[in-house]
C-alpha atoms as a PDB file:
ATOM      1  CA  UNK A   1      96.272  76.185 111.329  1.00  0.00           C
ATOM      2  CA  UNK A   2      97.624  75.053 115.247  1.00  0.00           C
ATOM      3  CA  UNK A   3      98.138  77.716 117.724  1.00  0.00           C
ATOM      4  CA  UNK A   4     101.823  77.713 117.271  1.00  0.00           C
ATOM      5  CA  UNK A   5     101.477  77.712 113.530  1.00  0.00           C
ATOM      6  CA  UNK A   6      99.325  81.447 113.768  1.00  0.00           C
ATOM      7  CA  UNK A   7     101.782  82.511 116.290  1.00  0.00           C
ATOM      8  CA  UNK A   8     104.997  81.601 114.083  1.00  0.00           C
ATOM      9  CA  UNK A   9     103.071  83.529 111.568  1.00  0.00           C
ATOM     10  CA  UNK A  10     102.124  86.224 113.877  1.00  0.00           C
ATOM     11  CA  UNK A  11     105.737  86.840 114.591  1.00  0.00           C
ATOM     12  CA  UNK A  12     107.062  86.408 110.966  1.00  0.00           C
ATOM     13  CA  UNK A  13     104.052  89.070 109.966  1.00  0.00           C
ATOM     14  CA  UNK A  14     105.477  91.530 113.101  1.00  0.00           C
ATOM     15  CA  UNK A  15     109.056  91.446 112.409  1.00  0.00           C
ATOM     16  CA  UNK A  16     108.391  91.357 108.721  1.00  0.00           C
ATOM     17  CA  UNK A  17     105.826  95.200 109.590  1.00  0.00           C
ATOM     18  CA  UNK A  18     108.611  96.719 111.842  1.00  0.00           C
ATOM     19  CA  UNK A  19     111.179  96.171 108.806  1.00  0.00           C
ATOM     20  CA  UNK A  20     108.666  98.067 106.775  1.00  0.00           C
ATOM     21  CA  UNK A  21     108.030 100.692 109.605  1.00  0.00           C
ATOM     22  CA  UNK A  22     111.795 101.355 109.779  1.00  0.00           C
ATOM     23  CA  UNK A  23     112.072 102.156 106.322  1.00  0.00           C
ATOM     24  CA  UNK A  24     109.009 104.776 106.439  1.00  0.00           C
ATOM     25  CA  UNK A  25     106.492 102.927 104.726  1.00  0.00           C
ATOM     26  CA  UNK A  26     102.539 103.121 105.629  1.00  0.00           C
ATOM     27  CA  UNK A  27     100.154 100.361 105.925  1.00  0.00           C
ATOM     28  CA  UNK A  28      97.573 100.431 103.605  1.00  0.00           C
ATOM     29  CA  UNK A  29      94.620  98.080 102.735  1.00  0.00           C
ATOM     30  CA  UNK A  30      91.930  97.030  99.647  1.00  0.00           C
ATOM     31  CA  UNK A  31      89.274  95.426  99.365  1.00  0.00           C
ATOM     32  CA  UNK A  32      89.204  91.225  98.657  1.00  0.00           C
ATOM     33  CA  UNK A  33      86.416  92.430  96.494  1.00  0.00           C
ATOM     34  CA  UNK A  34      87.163  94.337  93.153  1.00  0.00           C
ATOM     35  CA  UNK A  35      85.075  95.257  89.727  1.00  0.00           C
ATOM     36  CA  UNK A  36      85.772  92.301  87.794  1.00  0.00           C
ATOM     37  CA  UNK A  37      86.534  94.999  84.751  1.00  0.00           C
ATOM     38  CA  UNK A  38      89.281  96.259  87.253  1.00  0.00           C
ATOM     39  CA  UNK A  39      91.727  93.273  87.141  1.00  0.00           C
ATOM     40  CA  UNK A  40      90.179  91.568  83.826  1.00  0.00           C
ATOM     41  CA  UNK A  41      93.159  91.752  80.915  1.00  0.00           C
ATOM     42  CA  UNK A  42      95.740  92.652  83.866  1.00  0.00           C
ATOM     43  CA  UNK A  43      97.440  89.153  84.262  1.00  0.00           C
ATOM     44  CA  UNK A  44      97.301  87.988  81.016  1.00  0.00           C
ATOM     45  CA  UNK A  45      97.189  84.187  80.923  1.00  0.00           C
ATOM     46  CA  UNK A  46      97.018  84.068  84.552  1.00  0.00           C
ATOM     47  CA  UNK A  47      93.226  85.939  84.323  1.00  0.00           C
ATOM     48  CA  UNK A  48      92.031  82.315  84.001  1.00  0.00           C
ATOM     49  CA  UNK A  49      92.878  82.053  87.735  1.00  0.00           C
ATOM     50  CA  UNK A  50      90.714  84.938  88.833  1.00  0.00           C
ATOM     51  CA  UNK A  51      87.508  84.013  90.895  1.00  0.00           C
ATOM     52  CA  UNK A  52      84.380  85.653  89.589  1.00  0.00           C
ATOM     53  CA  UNK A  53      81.189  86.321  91.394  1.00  0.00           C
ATOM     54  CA  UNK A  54      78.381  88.104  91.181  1.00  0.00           C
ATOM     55  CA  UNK A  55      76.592  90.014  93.745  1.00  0.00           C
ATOM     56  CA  UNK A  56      72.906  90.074  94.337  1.00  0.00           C
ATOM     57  CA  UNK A  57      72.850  93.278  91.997  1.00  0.00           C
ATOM     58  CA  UNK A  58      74.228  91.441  89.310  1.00  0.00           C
ATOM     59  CA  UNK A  59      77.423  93.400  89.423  1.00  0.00           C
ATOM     60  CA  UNK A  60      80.699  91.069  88.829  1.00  0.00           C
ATOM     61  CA  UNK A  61      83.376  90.983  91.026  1.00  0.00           C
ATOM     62  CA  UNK A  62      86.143  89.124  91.400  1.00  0.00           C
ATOM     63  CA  UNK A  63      88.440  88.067  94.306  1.00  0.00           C
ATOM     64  CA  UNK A  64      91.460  89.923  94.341  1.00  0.00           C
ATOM     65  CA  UNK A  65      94.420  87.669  92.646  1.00  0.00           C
ATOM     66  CA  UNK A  66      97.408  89.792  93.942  1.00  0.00           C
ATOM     67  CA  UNK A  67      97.918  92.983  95.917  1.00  0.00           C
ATOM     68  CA  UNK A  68      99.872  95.085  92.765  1.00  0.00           C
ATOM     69  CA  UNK A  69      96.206  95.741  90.959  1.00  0.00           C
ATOM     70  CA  UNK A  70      94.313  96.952  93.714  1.00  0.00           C
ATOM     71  CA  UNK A  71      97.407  98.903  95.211  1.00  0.00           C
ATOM     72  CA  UNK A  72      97.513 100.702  91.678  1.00  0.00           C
ATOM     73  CA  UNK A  73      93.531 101.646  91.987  1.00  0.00           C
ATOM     74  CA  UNK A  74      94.047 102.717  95.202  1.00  0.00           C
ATOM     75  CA  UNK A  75      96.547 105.118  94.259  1.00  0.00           C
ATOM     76  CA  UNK A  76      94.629 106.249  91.170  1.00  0.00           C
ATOM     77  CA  UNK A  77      91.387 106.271  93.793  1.00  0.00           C
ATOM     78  CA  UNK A  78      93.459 108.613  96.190  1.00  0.00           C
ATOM     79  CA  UNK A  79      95.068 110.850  93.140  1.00  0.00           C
ATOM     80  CA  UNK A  80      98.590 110.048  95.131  1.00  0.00           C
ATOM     81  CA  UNK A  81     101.694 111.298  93.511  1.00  0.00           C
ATOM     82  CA  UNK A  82     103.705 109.023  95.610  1.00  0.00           C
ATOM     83  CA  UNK A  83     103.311 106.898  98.279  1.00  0.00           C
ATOM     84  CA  UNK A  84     105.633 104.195 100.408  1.00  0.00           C
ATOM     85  CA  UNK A  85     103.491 101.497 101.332  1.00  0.00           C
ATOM     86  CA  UNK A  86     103.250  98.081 102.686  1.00  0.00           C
ATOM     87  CA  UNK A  87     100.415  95.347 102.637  1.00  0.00           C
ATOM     88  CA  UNK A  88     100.245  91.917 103.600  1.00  0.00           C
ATOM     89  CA  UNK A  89      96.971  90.145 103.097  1.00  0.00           C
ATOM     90  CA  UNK A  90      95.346  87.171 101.456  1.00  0.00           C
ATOM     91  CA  UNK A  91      95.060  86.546  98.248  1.00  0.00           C
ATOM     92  CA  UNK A  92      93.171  84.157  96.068  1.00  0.00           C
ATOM     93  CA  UNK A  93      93.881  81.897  92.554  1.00  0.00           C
ATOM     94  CA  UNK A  94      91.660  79.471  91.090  1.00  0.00           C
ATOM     95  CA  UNK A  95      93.879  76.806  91.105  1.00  0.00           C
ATOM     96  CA  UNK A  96      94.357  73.291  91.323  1.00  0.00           C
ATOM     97  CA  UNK A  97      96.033  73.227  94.996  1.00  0.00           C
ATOM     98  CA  UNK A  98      99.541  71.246  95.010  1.00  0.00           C
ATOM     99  CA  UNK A  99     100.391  71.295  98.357  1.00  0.00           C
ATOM    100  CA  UNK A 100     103.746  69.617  97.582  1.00  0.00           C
ATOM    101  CA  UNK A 101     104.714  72.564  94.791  1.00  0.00           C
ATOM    102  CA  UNK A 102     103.574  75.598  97.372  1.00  0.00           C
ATOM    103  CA  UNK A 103     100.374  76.012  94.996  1.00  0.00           C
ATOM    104  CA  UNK A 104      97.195  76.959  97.163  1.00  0.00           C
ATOM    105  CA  UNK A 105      93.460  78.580  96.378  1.00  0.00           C
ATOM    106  CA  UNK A 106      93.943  81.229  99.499  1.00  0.00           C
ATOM    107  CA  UNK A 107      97.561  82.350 100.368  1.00  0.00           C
ATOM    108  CA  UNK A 108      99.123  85.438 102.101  1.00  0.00           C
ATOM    109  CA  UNK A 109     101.056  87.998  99.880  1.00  0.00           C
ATOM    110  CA  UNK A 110     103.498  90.785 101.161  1.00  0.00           C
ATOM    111  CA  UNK A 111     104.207  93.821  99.018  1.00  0.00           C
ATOM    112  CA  UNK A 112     106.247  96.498  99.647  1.00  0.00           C
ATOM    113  CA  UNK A 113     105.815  99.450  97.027  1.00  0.00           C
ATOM    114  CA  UNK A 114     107.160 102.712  96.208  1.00  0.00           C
ATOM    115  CA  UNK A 115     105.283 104.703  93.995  1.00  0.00           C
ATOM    116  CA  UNK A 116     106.372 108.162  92.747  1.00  0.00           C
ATOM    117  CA  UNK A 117     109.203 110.009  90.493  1.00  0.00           C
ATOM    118  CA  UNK A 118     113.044 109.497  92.649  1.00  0.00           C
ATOM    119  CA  UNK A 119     115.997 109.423  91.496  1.00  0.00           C
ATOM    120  CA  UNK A 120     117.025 106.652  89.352  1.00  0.00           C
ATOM    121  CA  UNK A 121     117.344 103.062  91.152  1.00  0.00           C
ATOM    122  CA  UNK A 122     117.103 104.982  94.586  1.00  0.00           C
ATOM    123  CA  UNK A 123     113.694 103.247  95.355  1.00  0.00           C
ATOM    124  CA  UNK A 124     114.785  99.741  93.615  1.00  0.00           C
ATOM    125  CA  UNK A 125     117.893 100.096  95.830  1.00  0.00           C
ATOM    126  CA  UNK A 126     116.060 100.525  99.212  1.00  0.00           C
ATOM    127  CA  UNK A 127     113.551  97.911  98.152  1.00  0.00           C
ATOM    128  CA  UNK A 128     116.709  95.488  97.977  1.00  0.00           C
ATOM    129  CA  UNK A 129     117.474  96.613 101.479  1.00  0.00           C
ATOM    130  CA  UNK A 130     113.993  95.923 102.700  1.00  0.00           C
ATOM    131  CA  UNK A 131     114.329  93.032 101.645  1.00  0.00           C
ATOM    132  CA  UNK A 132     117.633  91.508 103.044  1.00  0.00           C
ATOM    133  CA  UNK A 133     116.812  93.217 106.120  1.00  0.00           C
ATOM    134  CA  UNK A 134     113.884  91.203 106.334  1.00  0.00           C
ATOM    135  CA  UNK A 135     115.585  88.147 106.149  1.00  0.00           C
ATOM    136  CA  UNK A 136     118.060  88.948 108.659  1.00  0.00           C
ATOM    137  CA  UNK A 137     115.668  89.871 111.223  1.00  0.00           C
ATOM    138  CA  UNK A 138     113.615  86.977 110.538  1.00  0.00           C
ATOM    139  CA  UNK A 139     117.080  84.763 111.471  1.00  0.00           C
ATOM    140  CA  UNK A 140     116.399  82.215 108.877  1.00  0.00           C
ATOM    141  CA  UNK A 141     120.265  81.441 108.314  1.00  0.00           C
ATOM    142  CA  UNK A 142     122.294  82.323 105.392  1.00  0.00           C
ATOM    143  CA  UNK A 143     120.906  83.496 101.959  1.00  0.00           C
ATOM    144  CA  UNK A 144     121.505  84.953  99.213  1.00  0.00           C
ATOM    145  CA  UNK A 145     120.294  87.414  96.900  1.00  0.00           C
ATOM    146  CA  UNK A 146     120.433  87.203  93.093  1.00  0.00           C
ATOM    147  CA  UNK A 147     119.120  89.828  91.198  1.00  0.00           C
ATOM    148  CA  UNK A 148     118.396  90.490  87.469  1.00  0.00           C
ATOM    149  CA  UNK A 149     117.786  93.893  86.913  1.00  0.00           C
ATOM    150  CA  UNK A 150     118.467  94.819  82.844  1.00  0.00           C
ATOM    151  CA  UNK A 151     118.741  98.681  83.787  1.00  0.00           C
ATOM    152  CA  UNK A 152     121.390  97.639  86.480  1.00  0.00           C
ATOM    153  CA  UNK A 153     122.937  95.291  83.779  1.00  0.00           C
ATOM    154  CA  UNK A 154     123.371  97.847  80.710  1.00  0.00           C
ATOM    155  CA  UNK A 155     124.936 100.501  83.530  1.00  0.00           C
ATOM    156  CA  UNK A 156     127.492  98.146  84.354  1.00  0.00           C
ATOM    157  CA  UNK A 157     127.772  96.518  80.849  1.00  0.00           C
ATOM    158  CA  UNK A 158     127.856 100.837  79.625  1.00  0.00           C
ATOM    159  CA  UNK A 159     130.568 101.902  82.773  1.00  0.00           C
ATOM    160  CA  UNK A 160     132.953  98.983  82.062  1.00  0.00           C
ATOM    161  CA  UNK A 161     133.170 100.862  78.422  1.00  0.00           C
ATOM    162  CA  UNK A 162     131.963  97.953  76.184  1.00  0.00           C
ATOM    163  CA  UNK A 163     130.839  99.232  72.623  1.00  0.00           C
ATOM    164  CA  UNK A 164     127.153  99.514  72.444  1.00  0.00           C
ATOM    165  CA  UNK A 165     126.616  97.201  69.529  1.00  0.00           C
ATOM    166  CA  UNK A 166     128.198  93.911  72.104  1.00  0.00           C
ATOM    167  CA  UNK A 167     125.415  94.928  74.423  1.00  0.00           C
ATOM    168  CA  UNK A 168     123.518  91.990  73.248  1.00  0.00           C
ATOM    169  CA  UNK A 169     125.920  88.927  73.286  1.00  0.00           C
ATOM    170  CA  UNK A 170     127.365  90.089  76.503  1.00  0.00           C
ATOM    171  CA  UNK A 171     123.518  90.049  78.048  1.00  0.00           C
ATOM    172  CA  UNK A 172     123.132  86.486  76.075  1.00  0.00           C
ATOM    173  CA  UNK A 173     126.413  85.397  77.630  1.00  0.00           C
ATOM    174  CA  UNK A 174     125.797  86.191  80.794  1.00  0.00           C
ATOM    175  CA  UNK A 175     122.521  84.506  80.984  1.00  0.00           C
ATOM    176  CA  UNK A 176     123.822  81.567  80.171  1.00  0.00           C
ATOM    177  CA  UNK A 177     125.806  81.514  83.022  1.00  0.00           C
ATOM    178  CA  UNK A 178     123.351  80.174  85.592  1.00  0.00           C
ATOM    179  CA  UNK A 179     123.340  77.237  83.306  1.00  0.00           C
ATOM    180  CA  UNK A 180     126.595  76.701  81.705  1.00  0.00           C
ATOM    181  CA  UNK A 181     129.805  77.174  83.521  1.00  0.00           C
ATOM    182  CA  UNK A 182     132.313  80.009  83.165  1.00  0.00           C
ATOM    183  CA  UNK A 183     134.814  78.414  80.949  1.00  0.00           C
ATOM    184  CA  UNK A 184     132.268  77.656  78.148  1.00  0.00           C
ATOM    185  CA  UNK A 185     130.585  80.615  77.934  1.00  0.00           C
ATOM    186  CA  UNK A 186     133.464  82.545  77.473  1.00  0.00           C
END
């Protein structure tokens, strides 16, 4: 990476941590290490990704694949009954780099993660405002954000008093409408 690459990055990485900062979240960090037993059967058909080692113990580890596993041990580790965190680090896949499709072996993740018992969709909510404050501050030019929430969906679905048994063709129809336009799916 150039000079002015890092320092592009370094300033994404700071604006990106003061967002974070400004909504009261803590930064935290884990190990690239973990117990191979620790993230083995987490990722389902993704766990084929995961880079095992060994150490000179013979104890296997594993590079960490994401920063959700590892953020959940560290909570279990710490005995936290809530937490508001952020962590950006590397992480690593054991994949066949595509350059052209984003796809690489070592890449940097960003999490932001509320953990604990709130209100219902009061921590979803604020992580949606993390978010497009993010991309404001980061000046990137206009965006915009879709979201596909199914609690959000059967409390609007449930408040625009539809019977419950249409639940299910209303959610069908308005899948479909990212694919088909309006006029034929109604």
């Amino acid at each position: 990476m150039t000079p002015l690459q890092m320092a592009i990055r370094e300033k994404a990485f700071n604006t990106i941590k003061s967002v974070f900062k400004k909504h009261g979240a803590s930064e935290i960090d884990t190990p690239v290490f973990e117990l191979k037993e620790t993230l083995t059967g987490k990722y389902g058909e993704d766990s084929k990704l995961i880079y095992d080692l060994e150490d000179q113990g013979g104890e296997l580890l594993s590079l960490r694949y994401d920063l959700t596993v590892p953020f959940a041990r560290y909570v279990a580790d710490k005995n936290l009954s809530s937490i508001k965190r952020f962590h950006i680090a590397k992480v690593y896949r054991r994949d066949q780099p595509q350059m052209n499709k984003g796809r690489f072996r070592e890449f940097y993740q960003c999490d932001f993660d509320i953990a604990g018992l709130f209100s219902p969709m009061i921590a979803d909510s604020e992580v949606l405002s993390v978010m497009i404050d993010i991309l404001r501050n980061l000046d990137i030019g206009g965006f915009k954000v879709k979201l596909n929430h199914r609690k959000f969906l059967d409390a609007m679905i449930d408040l625009s008093g539809c019977e419950k048994r249409k639940f299910k063709s209303i959610c069908s129809s308005i899948d479909k409408l990212d694919k088909e336009p309006w006029e034929k799916v109604r």
